[in-house]
Structure formats: structure tokens, C-alpha cells
Protein backbone atom coordinates (compact mmCIF):
# COMPACT_ATOMS: atom_id res chain seq x y z
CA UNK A 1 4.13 -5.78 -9.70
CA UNK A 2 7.31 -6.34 -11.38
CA UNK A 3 10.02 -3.31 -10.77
CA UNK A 4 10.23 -2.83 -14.55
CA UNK A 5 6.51 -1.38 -14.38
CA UNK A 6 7.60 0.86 -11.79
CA UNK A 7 9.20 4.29 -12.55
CA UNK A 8 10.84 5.18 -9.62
CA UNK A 9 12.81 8.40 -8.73
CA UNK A 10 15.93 9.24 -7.52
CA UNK A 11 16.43 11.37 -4.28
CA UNK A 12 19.38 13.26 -5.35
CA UNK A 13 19.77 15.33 -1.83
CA UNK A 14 19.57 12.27 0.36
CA UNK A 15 22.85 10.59 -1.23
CA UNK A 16 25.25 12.17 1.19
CA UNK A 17 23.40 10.04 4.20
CA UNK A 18 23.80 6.97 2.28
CA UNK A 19 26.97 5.43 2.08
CA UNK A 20 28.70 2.20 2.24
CA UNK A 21 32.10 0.57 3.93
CA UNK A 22 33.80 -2.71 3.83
CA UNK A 23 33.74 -5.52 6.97
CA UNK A 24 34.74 -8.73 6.97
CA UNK A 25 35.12 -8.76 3.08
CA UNK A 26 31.54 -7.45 2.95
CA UNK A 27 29.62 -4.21 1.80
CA UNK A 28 27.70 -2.66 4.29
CA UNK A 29 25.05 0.17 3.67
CA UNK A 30 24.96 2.70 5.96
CA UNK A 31 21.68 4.73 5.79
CA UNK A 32 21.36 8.05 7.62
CA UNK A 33 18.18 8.39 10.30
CA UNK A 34 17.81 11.29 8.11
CA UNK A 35 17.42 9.56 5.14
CA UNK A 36 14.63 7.31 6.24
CA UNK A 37 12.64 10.26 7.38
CA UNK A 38 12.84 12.34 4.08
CA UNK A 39 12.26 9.30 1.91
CA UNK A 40 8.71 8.87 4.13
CA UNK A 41 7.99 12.15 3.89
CA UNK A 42 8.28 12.53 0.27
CA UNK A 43 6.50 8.79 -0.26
CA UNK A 44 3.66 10.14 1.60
CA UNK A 45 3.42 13.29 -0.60
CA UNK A 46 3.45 11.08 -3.80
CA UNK A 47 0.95 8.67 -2.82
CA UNK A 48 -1.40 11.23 -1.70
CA UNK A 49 -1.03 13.44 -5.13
CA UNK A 50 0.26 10.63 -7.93
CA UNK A 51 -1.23 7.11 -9.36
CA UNK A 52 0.85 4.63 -11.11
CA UNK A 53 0.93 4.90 -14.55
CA UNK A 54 -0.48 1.26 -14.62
CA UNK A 55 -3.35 2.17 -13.20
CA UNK A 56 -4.29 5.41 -15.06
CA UNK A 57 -4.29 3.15 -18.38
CA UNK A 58 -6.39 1.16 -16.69
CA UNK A 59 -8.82 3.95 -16.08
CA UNK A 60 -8.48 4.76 -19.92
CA UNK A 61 -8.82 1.20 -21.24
CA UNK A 62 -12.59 1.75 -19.92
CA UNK A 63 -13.16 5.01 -21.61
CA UNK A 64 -12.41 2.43 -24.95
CA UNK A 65 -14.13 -0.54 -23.80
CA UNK A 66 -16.95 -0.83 -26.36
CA UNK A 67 -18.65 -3.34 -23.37
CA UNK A 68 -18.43 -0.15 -20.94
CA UNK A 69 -21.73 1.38 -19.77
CA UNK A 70 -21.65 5.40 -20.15
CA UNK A 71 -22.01 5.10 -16.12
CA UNK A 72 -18.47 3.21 -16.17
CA UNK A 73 -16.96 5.89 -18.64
CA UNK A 74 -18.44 8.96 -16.80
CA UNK A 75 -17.05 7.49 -13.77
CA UNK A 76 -13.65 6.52 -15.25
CA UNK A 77 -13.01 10.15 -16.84
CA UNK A 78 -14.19 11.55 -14.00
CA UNK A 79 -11.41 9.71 -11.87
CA UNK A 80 -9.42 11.03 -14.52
CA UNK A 81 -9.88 13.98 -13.54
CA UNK A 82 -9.43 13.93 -10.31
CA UNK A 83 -6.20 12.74 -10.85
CA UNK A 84 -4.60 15.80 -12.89
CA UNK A 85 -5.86 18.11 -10.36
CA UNK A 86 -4.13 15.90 -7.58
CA UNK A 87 -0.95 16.37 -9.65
CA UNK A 88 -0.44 19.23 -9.41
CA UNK A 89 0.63 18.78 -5.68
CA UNK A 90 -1.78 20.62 -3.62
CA UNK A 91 -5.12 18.99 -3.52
CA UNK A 92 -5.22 15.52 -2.49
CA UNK A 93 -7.05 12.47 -4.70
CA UNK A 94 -9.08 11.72 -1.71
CA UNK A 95 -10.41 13.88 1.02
CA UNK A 96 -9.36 10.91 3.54
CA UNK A 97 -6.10 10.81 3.40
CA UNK A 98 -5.67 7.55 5.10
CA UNK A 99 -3.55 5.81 7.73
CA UNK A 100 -0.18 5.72 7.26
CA UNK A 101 1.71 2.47 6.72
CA UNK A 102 4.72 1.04 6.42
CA UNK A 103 6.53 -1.92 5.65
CA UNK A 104 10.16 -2.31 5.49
CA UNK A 105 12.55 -5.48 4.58
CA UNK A 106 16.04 -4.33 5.81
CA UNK A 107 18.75 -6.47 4.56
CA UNK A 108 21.38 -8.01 7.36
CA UNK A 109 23.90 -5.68 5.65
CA UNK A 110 22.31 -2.64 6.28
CA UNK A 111 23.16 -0.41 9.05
CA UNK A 112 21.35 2.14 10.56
CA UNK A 113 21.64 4.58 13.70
CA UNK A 114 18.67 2.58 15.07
CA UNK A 115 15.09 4.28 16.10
CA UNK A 116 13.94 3.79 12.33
CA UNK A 117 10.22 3.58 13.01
CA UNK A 118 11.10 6.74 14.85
CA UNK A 119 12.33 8.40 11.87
CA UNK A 120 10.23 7.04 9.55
CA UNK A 121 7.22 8.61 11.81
CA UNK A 122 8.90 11.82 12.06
CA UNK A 123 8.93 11.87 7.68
CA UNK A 124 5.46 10.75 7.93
CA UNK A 125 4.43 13.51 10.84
CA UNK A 126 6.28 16.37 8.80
CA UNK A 127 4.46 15.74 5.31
CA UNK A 128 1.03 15.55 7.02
CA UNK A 129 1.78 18.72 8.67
CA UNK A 130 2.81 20.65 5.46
CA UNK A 131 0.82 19.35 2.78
CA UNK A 132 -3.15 20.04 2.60
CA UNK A 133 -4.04 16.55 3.99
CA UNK A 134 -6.42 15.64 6.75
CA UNK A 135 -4.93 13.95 10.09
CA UNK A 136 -7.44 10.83 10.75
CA UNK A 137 -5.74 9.25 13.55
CA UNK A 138 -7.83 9.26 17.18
CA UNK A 139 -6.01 8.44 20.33
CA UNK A 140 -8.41 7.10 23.01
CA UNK A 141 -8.61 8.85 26.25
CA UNK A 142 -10.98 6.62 27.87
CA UNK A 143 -13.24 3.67 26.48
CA UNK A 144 -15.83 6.55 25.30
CA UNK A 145 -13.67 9.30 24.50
CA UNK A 146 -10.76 9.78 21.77
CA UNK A 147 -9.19 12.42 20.14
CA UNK A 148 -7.20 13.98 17.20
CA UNK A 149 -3.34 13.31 17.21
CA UNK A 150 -3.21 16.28 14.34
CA UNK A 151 -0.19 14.66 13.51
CA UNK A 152 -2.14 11.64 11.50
CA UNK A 153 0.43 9.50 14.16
CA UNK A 154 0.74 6.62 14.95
CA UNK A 155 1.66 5.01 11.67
CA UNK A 156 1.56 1.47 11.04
CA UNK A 157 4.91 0.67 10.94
CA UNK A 158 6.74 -3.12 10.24
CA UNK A 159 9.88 -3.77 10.05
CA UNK A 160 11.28 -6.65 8.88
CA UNK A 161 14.82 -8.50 8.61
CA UNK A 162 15.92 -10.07 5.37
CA UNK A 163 18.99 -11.05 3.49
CA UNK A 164 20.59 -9.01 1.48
CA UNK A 165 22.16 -5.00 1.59
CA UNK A 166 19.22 -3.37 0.74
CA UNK A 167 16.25 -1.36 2.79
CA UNK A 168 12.96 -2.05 0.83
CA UNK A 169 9.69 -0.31 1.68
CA UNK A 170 6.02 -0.26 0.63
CA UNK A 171 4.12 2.61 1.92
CA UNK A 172 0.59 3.09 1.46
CA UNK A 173 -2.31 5.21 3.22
CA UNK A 174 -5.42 3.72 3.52
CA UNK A 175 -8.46 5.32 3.65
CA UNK A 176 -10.96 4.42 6.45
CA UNK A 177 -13.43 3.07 3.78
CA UNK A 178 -11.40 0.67 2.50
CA UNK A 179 -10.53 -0.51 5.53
CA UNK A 180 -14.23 -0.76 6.53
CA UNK A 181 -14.71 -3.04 3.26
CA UNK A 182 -12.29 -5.50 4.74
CA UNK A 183 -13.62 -9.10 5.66
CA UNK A 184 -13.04 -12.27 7.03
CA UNK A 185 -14.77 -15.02 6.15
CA UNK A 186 -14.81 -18.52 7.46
CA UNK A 187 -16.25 -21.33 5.05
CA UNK A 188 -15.21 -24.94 4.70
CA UNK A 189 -13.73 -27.10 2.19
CA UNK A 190 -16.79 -27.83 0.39
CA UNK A 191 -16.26 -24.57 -0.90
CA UNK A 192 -13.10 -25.58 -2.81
CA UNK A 193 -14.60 -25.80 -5.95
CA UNK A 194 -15.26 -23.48 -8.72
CA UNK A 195 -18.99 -23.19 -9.46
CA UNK A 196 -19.48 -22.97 -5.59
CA UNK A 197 -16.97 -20.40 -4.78
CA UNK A 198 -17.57 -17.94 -7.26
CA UNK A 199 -20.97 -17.97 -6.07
CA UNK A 200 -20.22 -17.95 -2.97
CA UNK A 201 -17.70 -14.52 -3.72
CA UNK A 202 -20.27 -12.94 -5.71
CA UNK A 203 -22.90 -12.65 -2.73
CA UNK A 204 -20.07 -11.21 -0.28
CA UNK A 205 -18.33 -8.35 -3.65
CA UNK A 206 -21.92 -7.47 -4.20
CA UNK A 207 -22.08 -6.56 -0.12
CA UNK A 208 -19.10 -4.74 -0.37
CA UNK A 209 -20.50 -1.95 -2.30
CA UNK A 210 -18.75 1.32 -3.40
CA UNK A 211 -18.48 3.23 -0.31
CA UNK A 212 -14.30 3.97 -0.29
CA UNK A 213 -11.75 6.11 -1.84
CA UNK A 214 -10.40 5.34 -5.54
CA UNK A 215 -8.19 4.15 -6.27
CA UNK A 216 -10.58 1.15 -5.51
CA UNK A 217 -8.08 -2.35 -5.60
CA UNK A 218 -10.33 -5.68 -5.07
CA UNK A 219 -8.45 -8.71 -3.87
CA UNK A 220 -9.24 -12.00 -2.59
CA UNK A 221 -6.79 -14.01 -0.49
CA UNK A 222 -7.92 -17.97 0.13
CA UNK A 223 -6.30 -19.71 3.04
CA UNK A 224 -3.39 -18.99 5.04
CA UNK A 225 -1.76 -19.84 8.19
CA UNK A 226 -3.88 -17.62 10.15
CA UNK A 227 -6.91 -14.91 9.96
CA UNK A 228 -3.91 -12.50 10.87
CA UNK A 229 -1.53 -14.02 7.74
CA UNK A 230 -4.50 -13.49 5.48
CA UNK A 231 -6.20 -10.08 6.09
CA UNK A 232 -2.22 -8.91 6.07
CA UNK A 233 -1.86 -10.87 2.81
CA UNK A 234 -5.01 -8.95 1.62
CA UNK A 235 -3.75 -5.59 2.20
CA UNK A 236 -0.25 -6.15 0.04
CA UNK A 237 -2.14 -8.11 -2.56
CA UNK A 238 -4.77 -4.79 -2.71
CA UNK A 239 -1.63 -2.84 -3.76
CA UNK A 240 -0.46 -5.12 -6.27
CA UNK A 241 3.01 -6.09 -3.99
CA UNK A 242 2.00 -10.11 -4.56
CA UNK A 243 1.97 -9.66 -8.53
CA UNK A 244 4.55 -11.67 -8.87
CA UNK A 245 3.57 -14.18 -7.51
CA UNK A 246 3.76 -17.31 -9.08
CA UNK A 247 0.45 -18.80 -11.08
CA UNK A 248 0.76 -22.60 -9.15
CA UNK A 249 1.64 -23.89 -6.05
CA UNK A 250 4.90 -25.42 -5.56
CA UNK A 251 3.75 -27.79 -3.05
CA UNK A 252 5.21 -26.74 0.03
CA UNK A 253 2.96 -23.88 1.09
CA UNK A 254 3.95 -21.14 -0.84
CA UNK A 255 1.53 -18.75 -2.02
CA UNK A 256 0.08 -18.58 -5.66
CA UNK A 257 -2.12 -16.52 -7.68
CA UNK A 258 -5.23 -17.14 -9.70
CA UNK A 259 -3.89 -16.94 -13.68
CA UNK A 260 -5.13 -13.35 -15.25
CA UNK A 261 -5.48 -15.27 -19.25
């Protein structure tokens, strides 16, 4: 998804723990442990209560789709629905409120106090705890036997290191049924060509079923360095971080998406 289609919003009491000094001719970004752990904790509110924009006129394109069945429009204004009443901060969209993850790309000039997964946990802990939302994380006590954090930790967290001076993050919190509709399959080459693959997806979507929390993102990731690369490529591609991606390969192994025309 291209920033431009993103309305983002500006944390106006977190600017005194971010701040900046010069080294070595550079700027460096100093961000507050504080910082990271309000910015979870209010992600985690948002995502729980809020869809993009995007995706709510997507909802509504259906409700005008003369094609539409009056199945697909009850179910779309019903979503609709759901949505305002989320809004309005105190009722979640979904009664599973979903494993918390994170991923970060910290730039080599920003600094931090260190222990950010810490932090970000703590943000992540402290919105769980105050808002109406259900903790769904088991510890295991034995091979039989688990039970409830009720603190919905731990959180996925990854951190990575880029280029760059700033701290990017994606944070999402998904559901158990959606990750219960996630797949690997194994096929061979032979696949590799249209009239066989699509058949051979539309046997394994139709499996899939319905069974998870809206809102419901399908995606399809082909190849990869590893099982591990692609079911992670799967999860950022189901929330629309790969969009801009480009539409052919360059030749050297990047990633590329199917065109949308």
C-alpha cells in the first residue's frame, strides 16, 4: 500500500521522547523506550477498533455491485456495521482479538535505550489490559497442559536493521482463524502455467472456507527461498505491506506481483 493511501496520525504527547543530535556530520534519532511503548499501545487500540478507509470502500463498492448476490450485500452492510460500533472505541470488530505482532525496520541512525521488544511488549501488555479485548495467548506448562498469560503476551515481535534514520513498524493482530486458514503447499513446476494453476488454487480457496475474523485478506505467495520466506511473505502480503510491489520480475530474484488490470 502506498503511504499516500494511508492517513496516519500524529502522536502529539510522545514528541518530547523523540529527538535528534548531530555525530560525525550525521543526524541521529533518538527515540525514548517510552515512546515505543505508547506508540504499541495506541496501534493496538486502533487496529482492534478502526479499518482503513481503503477497505471500508471496498465493503461499499459491493453494496453497488449490480453482479453482487443479496447474500454478498447483507453480508457487506452487515460488516458495515460492525465497524461503526467498533469505532466508537469500546467494543472490538472481532471477539478474537488476535496475536499480537510486530515488525520493525530501525534505521542505522536510530538510537534507542535498547530492550525495544521489551517496551514494545509492555505498550502491547498495557492496551490489552485496559481496553475490552480478550487475552488469547496460552503458555504451556507441560506437553498437555497450558494456560492463560491474561496479558495476551508474548507478542510476535521482529526487529529488523535497515538504512536509513527512521523506525518503521507494521503491527497487526491476528486472529486464530486466520491463522488456522494458513497453508503450505508443495507442487512442482508443471504447475507453472496458467490454466493448471488456477485450477489447481481454486480446489485449495474453496477448502479454505469462511471460518475467520473480517476483515478477511486472501493472498497467494508462489515460490520463495524457503517454506519459512513464504508463509512470512504471506502474512505481510495479507495486510497489503507488498502492494507496492512491482508488477514483473527484474531478474535477479526480487519479488513481483500478479497485475490487478
Amino acid at each position: 500500500m502506498n503511504d499516500c493511501d494511508i492517513k496516519w496520525r500524529k502522536l502529539d504527547y510522545m514528541q518530547s521522547a523523540v529527538n535528534t543530535s548531530e555525530f560525525r556530520g550525521e543526524t541521529l534519532l533518538h527515540v525514548e523506550s517510552s515512546a515505543l511503548k505508547d506508540l504499541a499501545k495506541e496501534a493496538f487500540h486502533d487496529i482492534s477498533h478502526f479499518l482503513r478507509s481503503g477497505h471500508l470502500l471496498q465493503l461499499q463498492s459491493i453494496l453497488r455491485d449490480t453482479d453482487a448476490s443479496s447474500n454478498d450485500r447483507f453480508v457487506a452492510l452487515d460488516l458495515l456495521r460492525n465497524s461503526q460500533i467498533a469505532a466508537e472505541g469500546i467494543l472490538p470488530m472481532c471477539q478474537d482479538t488476535g496475536t499480537a505482532i510486530v515488525l520493525g525496520k530501525k534505521g542505522r541512525l536510530v538510537w534507542t535505550d535498547g530492550g525495544d521488544e521489551h517496551a514494545l511488549s509492555k505498550g502491547i501488555a498495557s492496551t490489552y489490559a485496559s481496553d475490552n479485548l480478550r487475552f488469547s495467548q496460552l503458555a504451556p506448562l507441560s506437553m498437555f497442559d497450558e494456560k492463560n498469560t491474561k496479558s495476551n503476551l508474548p507478542a510476535q515481535i521482529d526487529l529488523m536493521h535497515t538504512d536509513g534514520d527512521e523506525y518503521n513498524f507494521l503491527f497487526m493482530a491476528k486472529g486464530g482463524g486466520s491463522a488456522n486458514k494458513t497453508f503450505l503447499h508443495q507442487g512442482t513446476p508443471s504447475l507453472l502455467k496458467e490454466d493448471l494453476l488456477l485450477e489447481y488454487l481454486d480446489e485449495r480457496i474453496a477448502a479454505l472456507g469462511t471460518a475467520a475474523c473480517p476483515p478477511y485478506h486472501l493472498a497467494i505467495v508462489i515460490g520463495g527461498t524457503s517454506a519459512e520466506t513464504n508463509l512470512k511473505t504471506v502474512k505481510l502480503a495479507s495486510a497489503r505491506y507488498l502492494d507496492n510491489l512491482p508488477i514483473k520480475g527484474d531478474g535477479r530474484g526480487g519479488g513481483n506481483q500478479v497485475s490487478r488490470n
